[in-house]
N, C-alpha and C. Protein backbone atom coordinates (compact mmCIF):
# COMPACT_ATOMS: atom_id res chain seq x y z
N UNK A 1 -30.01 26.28 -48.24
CA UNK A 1 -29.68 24.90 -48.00
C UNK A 1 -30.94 24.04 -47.92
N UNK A 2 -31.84 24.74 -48.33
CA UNK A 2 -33.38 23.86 -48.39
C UNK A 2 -33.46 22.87 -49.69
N UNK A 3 -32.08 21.80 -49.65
CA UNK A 3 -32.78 20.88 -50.68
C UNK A 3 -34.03 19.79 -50.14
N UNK A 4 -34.78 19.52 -51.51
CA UNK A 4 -35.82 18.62 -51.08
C UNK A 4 -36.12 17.78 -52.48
N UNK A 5 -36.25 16.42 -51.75
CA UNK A 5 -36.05 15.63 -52.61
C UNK A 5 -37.38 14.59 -53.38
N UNK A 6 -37.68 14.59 -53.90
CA UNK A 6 -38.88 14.53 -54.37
C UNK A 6 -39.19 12.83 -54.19
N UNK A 7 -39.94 12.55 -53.54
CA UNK A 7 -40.55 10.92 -53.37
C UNK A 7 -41.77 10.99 -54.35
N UNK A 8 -42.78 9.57 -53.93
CA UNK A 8 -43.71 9.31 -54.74
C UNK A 8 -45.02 9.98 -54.44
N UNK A 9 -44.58 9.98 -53.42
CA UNK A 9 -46.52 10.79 -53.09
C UNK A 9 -46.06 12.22 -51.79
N UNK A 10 -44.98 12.81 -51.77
CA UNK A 10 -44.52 14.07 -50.76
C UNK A 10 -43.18 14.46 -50.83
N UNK A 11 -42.85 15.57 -50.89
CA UNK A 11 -41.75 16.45 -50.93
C UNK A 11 -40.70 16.14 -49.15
N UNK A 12 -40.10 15.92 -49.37
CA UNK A 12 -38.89 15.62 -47.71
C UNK A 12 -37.87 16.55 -48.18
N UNK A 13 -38.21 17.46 -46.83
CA UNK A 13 -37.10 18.54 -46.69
C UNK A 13 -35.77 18.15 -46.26
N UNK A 14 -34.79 18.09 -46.99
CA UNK A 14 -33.50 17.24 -46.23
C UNK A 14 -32.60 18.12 -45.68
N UNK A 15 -33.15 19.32 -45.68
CA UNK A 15 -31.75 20.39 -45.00
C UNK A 15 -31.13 20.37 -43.54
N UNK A 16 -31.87 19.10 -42.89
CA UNK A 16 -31.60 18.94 -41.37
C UNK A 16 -30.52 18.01 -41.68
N UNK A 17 -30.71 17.11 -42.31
CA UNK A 17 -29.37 15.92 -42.50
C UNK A 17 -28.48 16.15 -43.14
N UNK A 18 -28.69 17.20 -43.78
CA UNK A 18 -27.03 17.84 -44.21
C UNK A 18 -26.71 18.49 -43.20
N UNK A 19 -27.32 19.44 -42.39
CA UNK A 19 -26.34 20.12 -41.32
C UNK A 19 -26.20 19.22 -40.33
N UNK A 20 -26.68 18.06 -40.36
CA UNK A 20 -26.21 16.92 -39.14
C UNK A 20 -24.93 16.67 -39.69
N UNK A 21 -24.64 16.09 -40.90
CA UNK A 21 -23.44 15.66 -42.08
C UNK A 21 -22.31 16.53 -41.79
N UNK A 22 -22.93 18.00 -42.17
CA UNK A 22 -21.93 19.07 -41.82
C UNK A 22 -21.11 19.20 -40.45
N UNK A 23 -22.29 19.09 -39.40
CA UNK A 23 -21.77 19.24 -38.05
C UNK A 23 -20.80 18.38 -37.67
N UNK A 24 -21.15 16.96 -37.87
CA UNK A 24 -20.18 15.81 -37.38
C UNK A 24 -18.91 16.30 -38.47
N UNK A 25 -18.49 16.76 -39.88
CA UNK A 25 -17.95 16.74 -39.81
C UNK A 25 -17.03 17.48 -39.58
N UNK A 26 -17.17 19.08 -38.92
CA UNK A 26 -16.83 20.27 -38.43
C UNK A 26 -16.37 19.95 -36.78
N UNK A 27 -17.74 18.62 -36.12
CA UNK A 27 -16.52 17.85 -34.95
C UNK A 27 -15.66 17.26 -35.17
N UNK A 28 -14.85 16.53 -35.89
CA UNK A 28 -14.17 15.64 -36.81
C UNK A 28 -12.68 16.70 -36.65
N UNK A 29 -12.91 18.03 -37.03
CA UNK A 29 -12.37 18.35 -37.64
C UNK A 29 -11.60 19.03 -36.59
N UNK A 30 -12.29 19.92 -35.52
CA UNK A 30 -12.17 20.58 -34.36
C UNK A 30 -12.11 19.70 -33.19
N UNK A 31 -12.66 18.60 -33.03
CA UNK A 31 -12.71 17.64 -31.95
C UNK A 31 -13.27 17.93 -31.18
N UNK A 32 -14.36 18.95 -31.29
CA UNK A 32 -15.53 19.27 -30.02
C UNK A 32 -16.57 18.70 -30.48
N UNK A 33 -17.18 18.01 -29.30
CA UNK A 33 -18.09 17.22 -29.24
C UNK A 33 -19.43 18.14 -28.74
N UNK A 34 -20.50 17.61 -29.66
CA UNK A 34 -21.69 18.69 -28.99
C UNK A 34 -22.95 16.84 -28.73
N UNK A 35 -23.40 16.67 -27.90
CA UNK A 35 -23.94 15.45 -27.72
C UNK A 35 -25.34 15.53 -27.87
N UNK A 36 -25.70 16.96 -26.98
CA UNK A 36 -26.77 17.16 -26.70
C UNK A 36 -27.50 18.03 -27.37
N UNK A 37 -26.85 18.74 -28.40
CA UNK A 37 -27.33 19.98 -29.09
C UNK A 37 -28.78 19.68 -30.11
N UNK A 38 -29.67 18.77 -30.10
CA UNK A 38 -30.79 18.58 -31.12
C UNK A 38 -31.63 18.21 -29.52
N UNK A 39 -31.72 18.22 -28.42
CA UNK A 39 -32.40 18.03 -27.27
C UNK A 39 -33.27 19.59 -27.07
N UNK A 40 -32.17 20.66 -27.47
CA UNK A 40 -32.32 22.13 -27.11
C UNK A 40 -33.07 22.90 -27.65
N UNK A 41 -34.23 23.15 -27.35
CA UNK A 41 -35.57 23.87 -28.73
C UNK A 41 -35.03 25.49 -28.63
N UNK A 42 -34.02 25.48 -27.93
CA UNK A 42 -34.09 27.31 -28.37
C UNK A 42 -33.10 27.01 -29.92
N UNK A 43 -32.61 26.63 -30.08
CA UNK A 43 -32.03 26.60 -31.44
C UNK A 43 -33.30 26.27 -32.72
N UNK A 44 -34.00 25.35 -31.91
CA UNK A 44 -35.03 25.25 -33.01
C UNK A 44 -35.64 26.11 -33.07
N UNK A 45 -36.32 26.58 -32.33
CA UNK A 45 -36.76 27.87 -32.41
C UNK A 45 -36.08 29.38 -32.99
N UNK A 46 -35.00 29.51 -32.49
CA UNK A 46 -34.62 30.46 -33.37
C UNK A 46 -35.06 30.06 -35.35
N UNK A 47 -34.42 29.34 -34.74
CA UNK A 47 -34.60 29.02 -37.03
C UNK A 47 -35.82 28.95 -37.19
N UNK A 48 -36.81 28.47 -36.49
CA UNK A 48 -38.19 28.50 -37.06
C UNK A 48 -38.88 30.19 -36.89
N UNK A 49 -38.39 30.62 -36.13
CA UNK A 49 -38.31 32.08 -35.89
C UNK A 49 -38.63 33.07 -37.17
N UNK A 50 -37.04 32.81 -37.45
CA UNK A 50 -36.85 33.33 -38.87
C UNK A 50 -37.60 32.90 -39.85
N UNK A 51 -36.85 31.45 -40.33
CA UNK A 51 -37.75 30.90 -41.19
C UNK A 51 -39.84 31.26 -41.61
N UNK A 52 -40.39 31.48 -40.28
CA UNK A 52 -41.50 32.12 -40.61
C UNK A 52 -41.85 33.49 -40.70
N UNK A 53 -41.02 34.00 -40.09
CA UNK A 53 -40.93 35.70 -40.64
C UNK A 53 -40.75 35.71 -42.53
N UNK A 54 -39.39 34.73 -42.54
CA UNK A 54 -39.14 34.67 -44.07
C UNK A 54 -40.12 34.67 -44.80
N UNK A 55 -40.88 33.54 -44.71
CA UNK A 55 -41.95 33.11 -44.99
C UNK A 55 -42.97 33.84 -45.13
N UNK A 56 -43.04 34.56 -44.30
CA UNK A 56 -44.39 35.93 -44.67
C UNK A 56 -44.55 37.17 -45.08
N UNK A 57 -43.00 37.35 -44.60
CA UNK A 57 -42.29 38.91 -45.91
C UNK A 57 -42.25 38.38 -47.42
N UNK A 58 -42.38 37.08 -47.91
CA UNK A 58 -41.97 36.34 -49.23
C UNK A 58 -43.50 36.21 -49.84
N UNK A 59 -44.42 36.01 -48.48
CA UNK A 59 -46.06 35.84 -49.14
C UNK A 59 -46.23 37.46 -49.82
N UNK A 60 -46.24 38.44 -48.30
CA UNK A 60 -46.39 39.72 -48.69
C UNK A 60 -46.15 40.06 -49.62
N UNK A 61 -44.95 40.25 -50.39
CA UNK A 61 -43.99 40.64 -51.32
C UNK A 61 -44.67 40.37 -52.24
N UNK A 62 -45.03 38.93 -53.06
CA UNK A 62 -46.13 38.40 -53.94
C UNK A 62 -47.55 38.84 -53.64
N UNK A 63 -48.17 39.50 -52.81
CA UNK A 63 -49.31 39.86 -52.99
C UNK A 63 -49.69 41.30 -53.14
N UNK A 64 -48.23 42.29 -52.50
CA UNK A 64 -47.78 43.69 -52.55
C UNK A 64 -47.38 43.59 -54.03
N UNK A 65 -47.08 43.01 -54.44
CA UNK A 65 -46.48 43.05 -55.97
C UNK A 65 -47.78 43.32 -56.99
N UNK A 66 -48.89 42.30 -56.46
CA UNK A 66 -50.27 42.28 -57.64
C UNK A 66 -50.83 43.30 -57.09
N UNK A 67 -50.54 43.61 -55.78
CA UNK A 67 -51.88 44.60 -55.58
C UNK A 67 -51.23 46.43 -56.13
N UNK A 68 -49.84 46.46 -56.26
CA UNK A 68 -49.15 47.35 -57.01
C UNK A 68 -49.29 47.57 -58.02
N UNK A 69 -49.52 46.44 -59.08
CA UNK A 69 -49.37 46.64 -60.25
C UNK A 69 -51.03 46.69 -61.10
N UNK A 70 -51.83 46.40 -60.01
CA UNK A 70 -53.20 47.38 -60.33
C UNK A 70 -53.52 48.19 -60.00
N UNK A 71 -52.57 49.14 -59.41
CA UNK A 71 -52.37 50.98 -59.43
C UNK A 71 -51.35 51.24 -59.73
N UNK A 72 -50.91 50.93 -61.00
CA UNK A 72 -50.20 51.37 -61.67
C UNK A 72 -50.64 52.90 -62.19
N UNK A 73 -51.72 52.80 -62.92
CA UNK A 73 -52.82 53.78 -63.60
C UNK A 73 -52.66 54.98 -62.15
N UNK A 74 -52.37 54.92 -60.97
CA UNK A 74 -52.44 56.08 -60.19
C UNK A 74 -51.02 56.62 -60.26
N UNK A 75 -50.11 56.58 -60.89
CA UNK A 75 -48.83 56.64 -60.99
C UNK A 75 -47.90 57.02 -59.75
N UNK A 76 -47.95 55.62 -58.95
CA UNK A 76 -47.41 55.25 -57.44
C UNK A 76 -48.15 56.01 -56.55
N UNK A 77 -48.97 56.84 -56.63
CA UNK A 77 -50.15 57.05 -55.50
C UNK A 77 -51.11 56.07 -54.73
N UNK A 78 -50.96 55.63 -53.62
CA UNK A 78 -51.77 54.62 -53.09
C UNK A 78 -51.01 53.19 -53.00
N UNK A 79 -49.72 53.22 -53.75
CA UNK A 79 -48.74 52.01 -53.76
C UNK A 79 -48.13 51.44 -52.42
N UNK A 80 -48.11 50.28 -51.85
CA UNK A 80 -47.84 49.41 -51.04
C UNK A 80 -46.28 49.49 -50.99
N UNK A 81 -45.55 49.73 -49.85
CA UNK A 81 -43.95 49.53 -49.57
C UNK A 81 -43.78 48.70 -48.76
N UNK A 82 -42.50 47.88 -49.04
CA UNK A 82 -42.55 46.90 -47.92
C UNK A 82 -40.86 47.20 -47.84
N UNK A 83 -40.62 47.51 -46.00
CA UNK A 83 -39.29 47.90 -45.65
C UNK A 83 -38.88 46.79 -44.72
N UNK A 84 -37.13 46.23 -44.82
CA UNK A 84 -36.87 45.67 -43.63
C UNK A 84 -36.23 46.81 -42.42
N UNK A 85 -36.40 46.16 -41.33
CA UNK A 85 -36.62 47.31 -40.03
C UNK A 85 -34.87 47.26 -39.80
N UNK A 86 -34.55 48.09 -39.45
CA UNK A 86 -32.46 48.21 -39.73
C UNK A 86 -32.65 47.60 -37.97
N UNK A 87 -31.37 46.97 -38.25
CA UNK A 87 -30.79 46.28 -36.89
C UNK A 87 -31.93 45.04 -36.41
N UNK A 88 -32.09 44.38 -37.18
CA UNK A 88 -33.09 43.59 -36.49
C UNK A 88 -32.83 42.37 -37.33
N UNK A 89 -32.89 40.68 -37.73
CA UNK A 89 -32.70 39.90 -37.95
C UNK A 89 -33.75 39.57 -39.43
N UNK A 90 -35.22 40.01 -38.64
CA UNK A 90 -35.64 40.24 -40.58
C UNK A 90 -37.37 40.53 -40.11
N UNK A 91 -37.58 41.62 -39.25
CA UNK A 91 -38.35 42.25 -38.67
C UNK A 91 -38.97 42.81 -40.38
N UNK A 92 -40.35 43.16 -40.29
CA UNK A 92 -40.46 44.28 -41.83
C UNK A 92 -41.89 44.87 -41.12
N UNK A 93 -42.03 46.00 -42.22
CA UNK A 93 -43.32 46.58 -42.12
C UNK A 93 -43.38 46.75 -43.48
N UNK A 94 -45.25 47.05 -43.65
CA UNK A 94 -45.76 47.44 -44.91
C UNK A 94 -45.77 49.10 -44.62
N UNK A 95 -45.96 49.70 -45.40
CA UNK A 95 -46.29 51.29 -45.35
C UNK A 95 -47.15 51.64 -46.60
N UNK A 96 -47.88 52.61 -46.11
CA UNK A 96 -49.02 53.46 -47.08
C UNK A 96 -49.74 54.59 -46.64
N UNK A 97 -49.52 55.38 -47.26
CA UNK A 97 -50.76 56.33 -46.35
C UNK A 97 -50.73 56.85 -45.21
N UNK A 98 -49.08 56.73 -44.46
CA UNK A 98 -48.64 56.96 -42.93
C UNK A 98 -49.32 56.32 -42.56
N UNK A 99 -49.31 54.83 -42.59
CA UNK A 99 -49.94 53.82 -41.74
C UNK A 99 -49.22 52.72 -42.07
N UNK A 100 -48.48 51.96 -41.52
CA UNK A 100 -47.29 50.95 -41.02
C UNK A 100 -48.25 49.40 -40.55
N UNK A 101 -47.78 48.64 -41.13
CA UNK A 101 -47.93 47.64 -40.19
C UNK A 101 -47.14 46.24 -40.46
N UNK A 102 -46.76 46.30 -38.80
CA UNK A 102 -45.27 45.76 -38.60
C UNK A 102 -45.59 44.57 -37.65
N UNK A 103 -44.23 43.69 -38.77
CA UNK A 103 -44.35 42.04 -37.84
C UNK A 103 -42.97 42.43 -37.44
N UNK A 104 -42.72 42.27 -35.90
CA UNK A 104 -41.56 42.38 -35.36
C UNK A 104 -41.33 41.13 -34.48
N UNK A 105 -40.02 40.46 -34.41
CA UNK A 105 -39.76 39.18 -33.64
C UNK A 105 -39.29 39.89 -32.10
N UNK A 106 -40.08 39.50 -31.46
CA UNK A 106 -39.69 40.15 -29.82
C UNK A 106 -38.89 39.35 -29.10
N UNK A 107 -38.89 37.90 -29.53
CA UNK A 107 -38.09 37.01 -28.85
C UNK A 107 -37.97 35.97 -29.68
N UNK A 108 -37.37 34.52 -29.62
CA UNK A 108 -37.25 33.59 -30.18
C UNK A 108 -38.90 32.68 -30.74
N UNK A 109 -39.48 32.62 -29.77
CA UNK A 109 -41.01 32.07 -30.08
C UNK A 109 -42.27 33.03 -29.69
N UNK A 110 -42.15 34.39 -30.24
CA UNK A 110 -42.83 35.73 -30.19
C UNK A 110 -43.02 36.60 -31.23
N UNK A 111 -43.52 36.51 -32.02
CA UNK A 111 -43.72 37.49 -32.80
C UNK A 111 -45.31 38.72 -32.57
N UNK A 112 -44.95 39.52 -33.10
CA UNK A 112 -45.34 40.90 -32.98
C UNK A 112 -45.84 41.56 -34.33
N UNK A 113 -47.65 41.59 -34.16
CA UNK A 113 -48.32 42.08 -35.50
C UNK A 113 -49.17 43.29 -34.75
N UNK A 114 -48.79 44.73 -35.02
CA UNK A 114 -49.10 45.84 -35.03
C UNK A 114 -49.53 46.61 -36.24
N UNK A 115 -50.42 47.64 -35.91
CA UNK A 115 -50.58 48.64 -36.34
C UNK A 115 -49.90 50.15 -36.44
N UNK A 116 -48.65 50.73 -37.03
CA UNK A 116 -48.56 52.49 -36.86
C UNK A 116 -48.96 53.14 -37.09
N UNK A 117 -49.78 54.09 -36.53
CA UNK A 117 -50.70 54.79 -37.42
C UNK A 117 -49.99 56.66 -37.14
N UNK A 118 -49.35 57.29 -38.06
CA UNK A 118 -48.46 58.74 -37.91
C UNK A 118 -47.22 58.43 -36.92
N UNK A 119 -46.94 56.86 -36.81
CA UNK A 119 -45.30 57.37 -36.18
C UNK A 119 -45.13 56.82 -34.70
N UNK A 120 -46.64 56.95 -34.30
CA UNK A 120 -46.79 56.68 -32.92
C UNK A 120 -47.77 56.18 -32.19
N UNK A 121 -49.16 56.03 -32.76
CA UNK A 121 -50.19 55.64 -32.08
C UNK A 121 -50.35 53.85 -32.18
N UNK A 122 -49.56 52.87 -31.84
CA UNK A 122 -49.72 51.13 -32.00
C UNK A 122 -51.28 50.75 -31.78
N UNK A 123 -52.19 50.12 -32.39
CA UNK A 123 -53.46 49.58 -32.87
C UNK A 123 -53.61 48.43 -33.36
N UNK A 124 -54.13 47.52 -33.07
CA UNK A 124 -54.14 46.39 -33.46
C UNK A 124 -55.32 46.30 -34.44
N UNK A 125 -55.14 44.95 -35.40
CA UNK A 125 -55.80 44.90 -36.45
C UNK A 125 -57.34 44.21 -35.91
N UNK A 126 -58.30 44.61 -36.61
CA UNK A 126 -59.65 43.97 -36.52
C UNK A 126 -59.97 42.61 -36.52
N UNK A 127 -60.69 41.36 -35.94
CA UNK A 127 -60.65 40.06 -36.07
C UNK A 127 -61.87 40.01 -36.82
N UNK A 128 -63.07 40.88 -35.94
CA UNK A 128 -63.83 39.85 -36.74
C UNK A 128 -65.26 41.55 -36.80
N UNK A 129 -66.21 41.81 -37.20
CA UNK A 129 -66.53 43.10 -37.67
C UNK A 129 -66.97 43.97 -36.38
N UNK A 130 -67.58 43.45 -35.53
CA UNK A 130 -68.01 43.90 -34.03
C UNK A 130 -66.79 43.95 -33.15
N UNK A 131 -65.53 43.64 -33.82
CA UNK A 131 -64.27 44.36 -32.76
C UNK A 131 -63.94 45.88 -32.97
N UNK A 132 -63.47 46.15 -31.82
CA UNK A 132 -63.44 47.39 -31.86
C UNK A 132 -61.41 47.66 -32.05
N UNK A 133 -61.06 48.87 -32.38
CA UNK A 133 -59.44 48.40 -32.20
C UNK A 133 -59.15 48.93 -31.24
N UNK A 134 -58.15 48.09 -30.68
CA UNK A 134 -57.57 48.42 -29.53
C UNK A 134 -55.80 48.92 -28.99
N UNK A 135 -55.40 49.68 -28.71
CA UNK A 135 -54.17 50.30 -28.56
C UNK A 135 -53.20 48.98 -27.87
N UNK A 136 -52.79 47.66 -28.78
CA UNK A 136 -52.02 46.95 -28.65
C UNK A 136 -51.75 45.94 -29.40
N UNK A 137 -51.35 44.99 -29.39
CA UNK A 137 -50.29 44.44 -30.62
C UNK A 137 -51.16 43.03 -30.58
N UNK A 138 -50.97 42.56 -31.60
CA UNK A 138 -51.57 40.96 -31.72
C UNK A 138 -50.27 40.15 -31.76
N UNK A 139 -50.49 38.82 -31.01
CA UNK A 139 -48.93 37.87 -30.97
C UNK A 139 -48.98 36.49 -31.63
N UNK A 140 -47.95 36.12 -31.96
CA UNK A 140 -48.13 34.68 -32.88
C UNK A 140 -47.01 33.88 -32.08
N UNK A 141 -47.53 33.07 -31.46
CA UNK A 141 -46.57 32.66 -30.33
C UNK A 141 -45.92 31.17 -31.34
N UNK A 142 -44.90 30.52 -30.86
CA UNK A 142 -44.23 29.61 -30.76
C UNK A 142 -44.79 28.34 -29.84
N UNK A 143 -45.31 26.99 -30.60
CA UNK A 143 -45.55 26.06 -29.19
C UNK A 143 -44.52 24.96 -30.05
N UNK A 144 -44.13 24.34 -28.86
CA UNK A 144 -43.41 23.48 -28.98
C UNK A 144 -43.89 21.64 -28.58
N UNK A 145 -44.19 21.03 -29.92
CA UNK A 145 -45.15 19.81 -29.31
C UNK A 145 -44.05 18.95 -29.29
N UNK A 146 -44.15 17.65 -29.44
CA UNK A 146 -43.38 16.80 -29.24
C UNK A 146 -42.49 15.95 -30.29
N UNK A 147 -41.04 15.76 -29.77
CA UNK A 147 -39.61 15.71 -30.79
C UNK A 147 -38.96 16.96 -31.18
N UNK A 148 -39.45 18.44 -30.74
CA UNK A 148 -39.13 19.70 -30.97
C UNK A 148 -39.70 19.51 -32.29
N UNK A 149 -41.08 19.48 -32.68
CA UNK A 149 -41.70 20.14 -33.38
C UNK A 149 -42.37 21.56 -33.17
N UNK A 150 -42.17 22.35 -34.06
CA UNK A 150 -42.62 23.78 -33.95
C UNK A 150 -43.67 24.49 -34.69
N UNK A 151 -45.00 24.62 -33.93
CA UNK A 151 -45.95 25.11 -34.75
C UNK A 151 -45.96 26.43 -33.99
N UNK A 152 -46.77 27.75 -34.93
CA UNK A 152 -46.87 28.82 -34.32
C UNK A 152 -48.61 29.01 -34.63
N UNK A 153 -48.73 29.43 -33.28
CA UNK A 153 -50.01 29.81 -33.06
C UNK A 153 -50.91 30.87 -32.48
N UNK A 154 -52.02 31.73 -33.25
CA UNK A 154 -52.61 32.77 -32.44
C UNK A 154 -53.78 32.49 -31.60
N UNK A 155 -53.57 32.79 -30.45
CA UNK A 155 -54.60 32.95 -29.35
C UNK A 155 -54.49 31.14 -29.02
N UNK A 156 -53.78 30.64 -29.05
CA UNK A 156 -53.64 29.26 -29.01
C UNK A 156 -54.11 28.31 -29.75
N UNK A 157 -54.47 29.11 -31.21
CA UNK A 157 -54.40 28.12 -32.04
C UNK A 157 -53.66 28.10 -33.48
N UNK A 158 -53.93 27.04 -33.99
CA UNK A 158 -52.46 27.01 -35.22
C UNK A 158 -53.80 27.19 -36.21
N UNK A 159 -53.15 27.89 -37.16
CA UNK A 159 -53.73 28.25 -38.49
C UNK A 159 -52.96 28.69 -39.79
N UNK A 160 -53.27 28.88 -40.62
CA UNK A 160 -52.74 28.78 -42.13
C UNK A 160 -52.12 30.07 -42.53
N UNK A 161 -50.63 30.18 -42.89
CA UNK A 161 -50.32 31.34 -43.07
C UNK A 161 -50.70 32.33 -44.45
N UNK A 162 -51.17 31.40 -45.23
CA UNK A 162 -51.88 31.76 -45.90
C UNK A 162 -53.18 33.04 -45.84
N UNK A 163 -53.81 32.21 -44.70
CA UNK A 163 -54.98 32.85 -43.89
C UNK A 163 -54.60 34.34 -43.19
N UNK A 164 -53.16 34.03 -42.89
CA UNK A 164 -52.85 35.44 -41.80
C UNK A 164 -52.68 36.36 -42.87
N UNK A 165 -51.64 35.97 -43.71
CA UNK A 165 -51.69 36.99 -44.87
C UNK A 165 -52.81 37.70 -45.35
N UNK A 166 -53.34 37.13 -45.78
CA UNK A 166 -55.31 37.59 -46.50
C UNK A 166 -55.65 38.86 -45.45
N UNK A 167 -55.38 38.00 -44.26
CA UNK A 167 -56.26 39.34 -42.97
C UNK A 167 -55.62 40.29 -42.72
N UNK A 168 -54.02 40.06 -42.65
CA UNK A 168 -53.60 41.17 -41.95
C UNK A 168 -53.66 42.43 -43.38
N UNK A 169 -53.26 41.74 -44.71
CA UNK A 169 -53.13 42.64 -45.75
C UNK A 169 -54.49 43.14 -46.04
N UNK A 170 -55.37 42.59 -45.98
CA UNK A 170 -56.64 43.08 -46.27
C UNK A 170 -57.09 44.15 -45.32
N UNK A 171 -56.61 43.97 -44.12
CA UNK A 171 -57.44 44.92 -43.08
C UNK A 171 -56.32 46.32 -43.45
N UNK A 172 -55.04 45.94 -43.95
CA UNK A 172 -54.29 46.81 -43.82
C UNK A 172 -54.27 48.13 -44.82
N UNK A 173 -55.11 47.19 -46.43
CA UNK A 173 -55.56 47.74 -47.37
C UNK A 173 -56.85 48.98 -47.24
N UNK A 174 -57.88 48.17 -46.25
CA UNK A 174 -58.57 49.47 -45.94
C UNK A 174 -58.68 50.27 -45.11
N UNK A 175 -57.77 49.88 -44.19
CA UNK A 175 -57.09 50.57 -43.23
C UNK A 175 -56.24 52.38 -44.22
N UNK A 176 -55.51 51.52 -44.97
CA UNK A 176 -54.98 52.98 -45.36
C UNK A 176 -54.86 53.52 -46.63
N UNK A 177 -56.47 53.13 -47.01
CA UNK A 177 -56.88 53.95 -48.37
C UNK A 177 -57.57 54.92 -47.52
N UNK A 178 -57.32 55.32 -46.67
CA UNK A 178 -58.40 56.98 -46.39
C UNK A 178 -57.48 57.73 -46.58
């Protein structure tokens, strides 16, 4: 339901004013009145929830795809898998090499970037070359600024998902070519 409608100088996502459209007319129809329901950020949050999980299993996918198809020549030895996690809303991990690494949603404005390394040992990924790893999870929290706008941010700050992709796949790449 992500139409967007093209102006002169920026793209406007209109999929909020159709489900406003929709809603009133589903009250219309039922005669329950919801007054307050766009006041409530756990709804926003859920969808932005997802929506950025979506969003980064969809980057992955496109960059697991190129980095697949230049080991081809190993004939699927060393190849990148990307699984969704069963019972979970749209949780995934990469796999290679018995080494996992998994974005899991722990709560509505929580997400969860780990390391598996054989099944059981959780490790977090490297930041910067003088870190050492450490036996726990990195988090991408949910902040909520003002009008229920929703940015997500690590260590309290907002950055480019673009950017997360690059690091987490990159560290993950030499992580489990041994």
């Amino acid at each position: 339901m992500e139409n967007i409608q093209n102006t002169s100088e920026e793209y406007i996502n209109t999929a909020w004013i159709e489900k406003l459209a929709l809603e009133e007319l589903n009250m219309e129809e039922s005669g329950v009145i919801s007054l307050n329901e766009h006041l409530d950020p756990r709804l926003f949050l859920e969808e932005s929830s997802i929506n950025f999980m979506n969003n980064l299993r969809d980057r992955f996918e496109v960059y697991v795809t190129r980095f697949n198809q230049y080991r081809t020549s190993a004939k699927g030895l060393g190849q990148i898998k990307i699984f969704k996690i069963a019972n979970t809303v749209n949780d995934f991990m990469l796999f290679r090499n018995s080494l996992r690494l998994v974005f899991s949603r722990k709560s509505t404005d929580l997400i969860s970037i780990s390391f598996l390394s054989n099944g059981k040992e959780i490790f977090s990924p490297r930041l910067r070359n003088e870190d050492s790893i450490q036996n726990e999870s990195h988090e991408v929290k949910a902040h909520i600024g003002p009008f229920n706008d929703i940015t997500w941010r690590f260590r309290g700050e907002e950055f480019e998902v673009d950017a997360l992709v690059r690091h987490y796949l990159s560290e993950f790449i030499r992580l489990s070519s041994r």
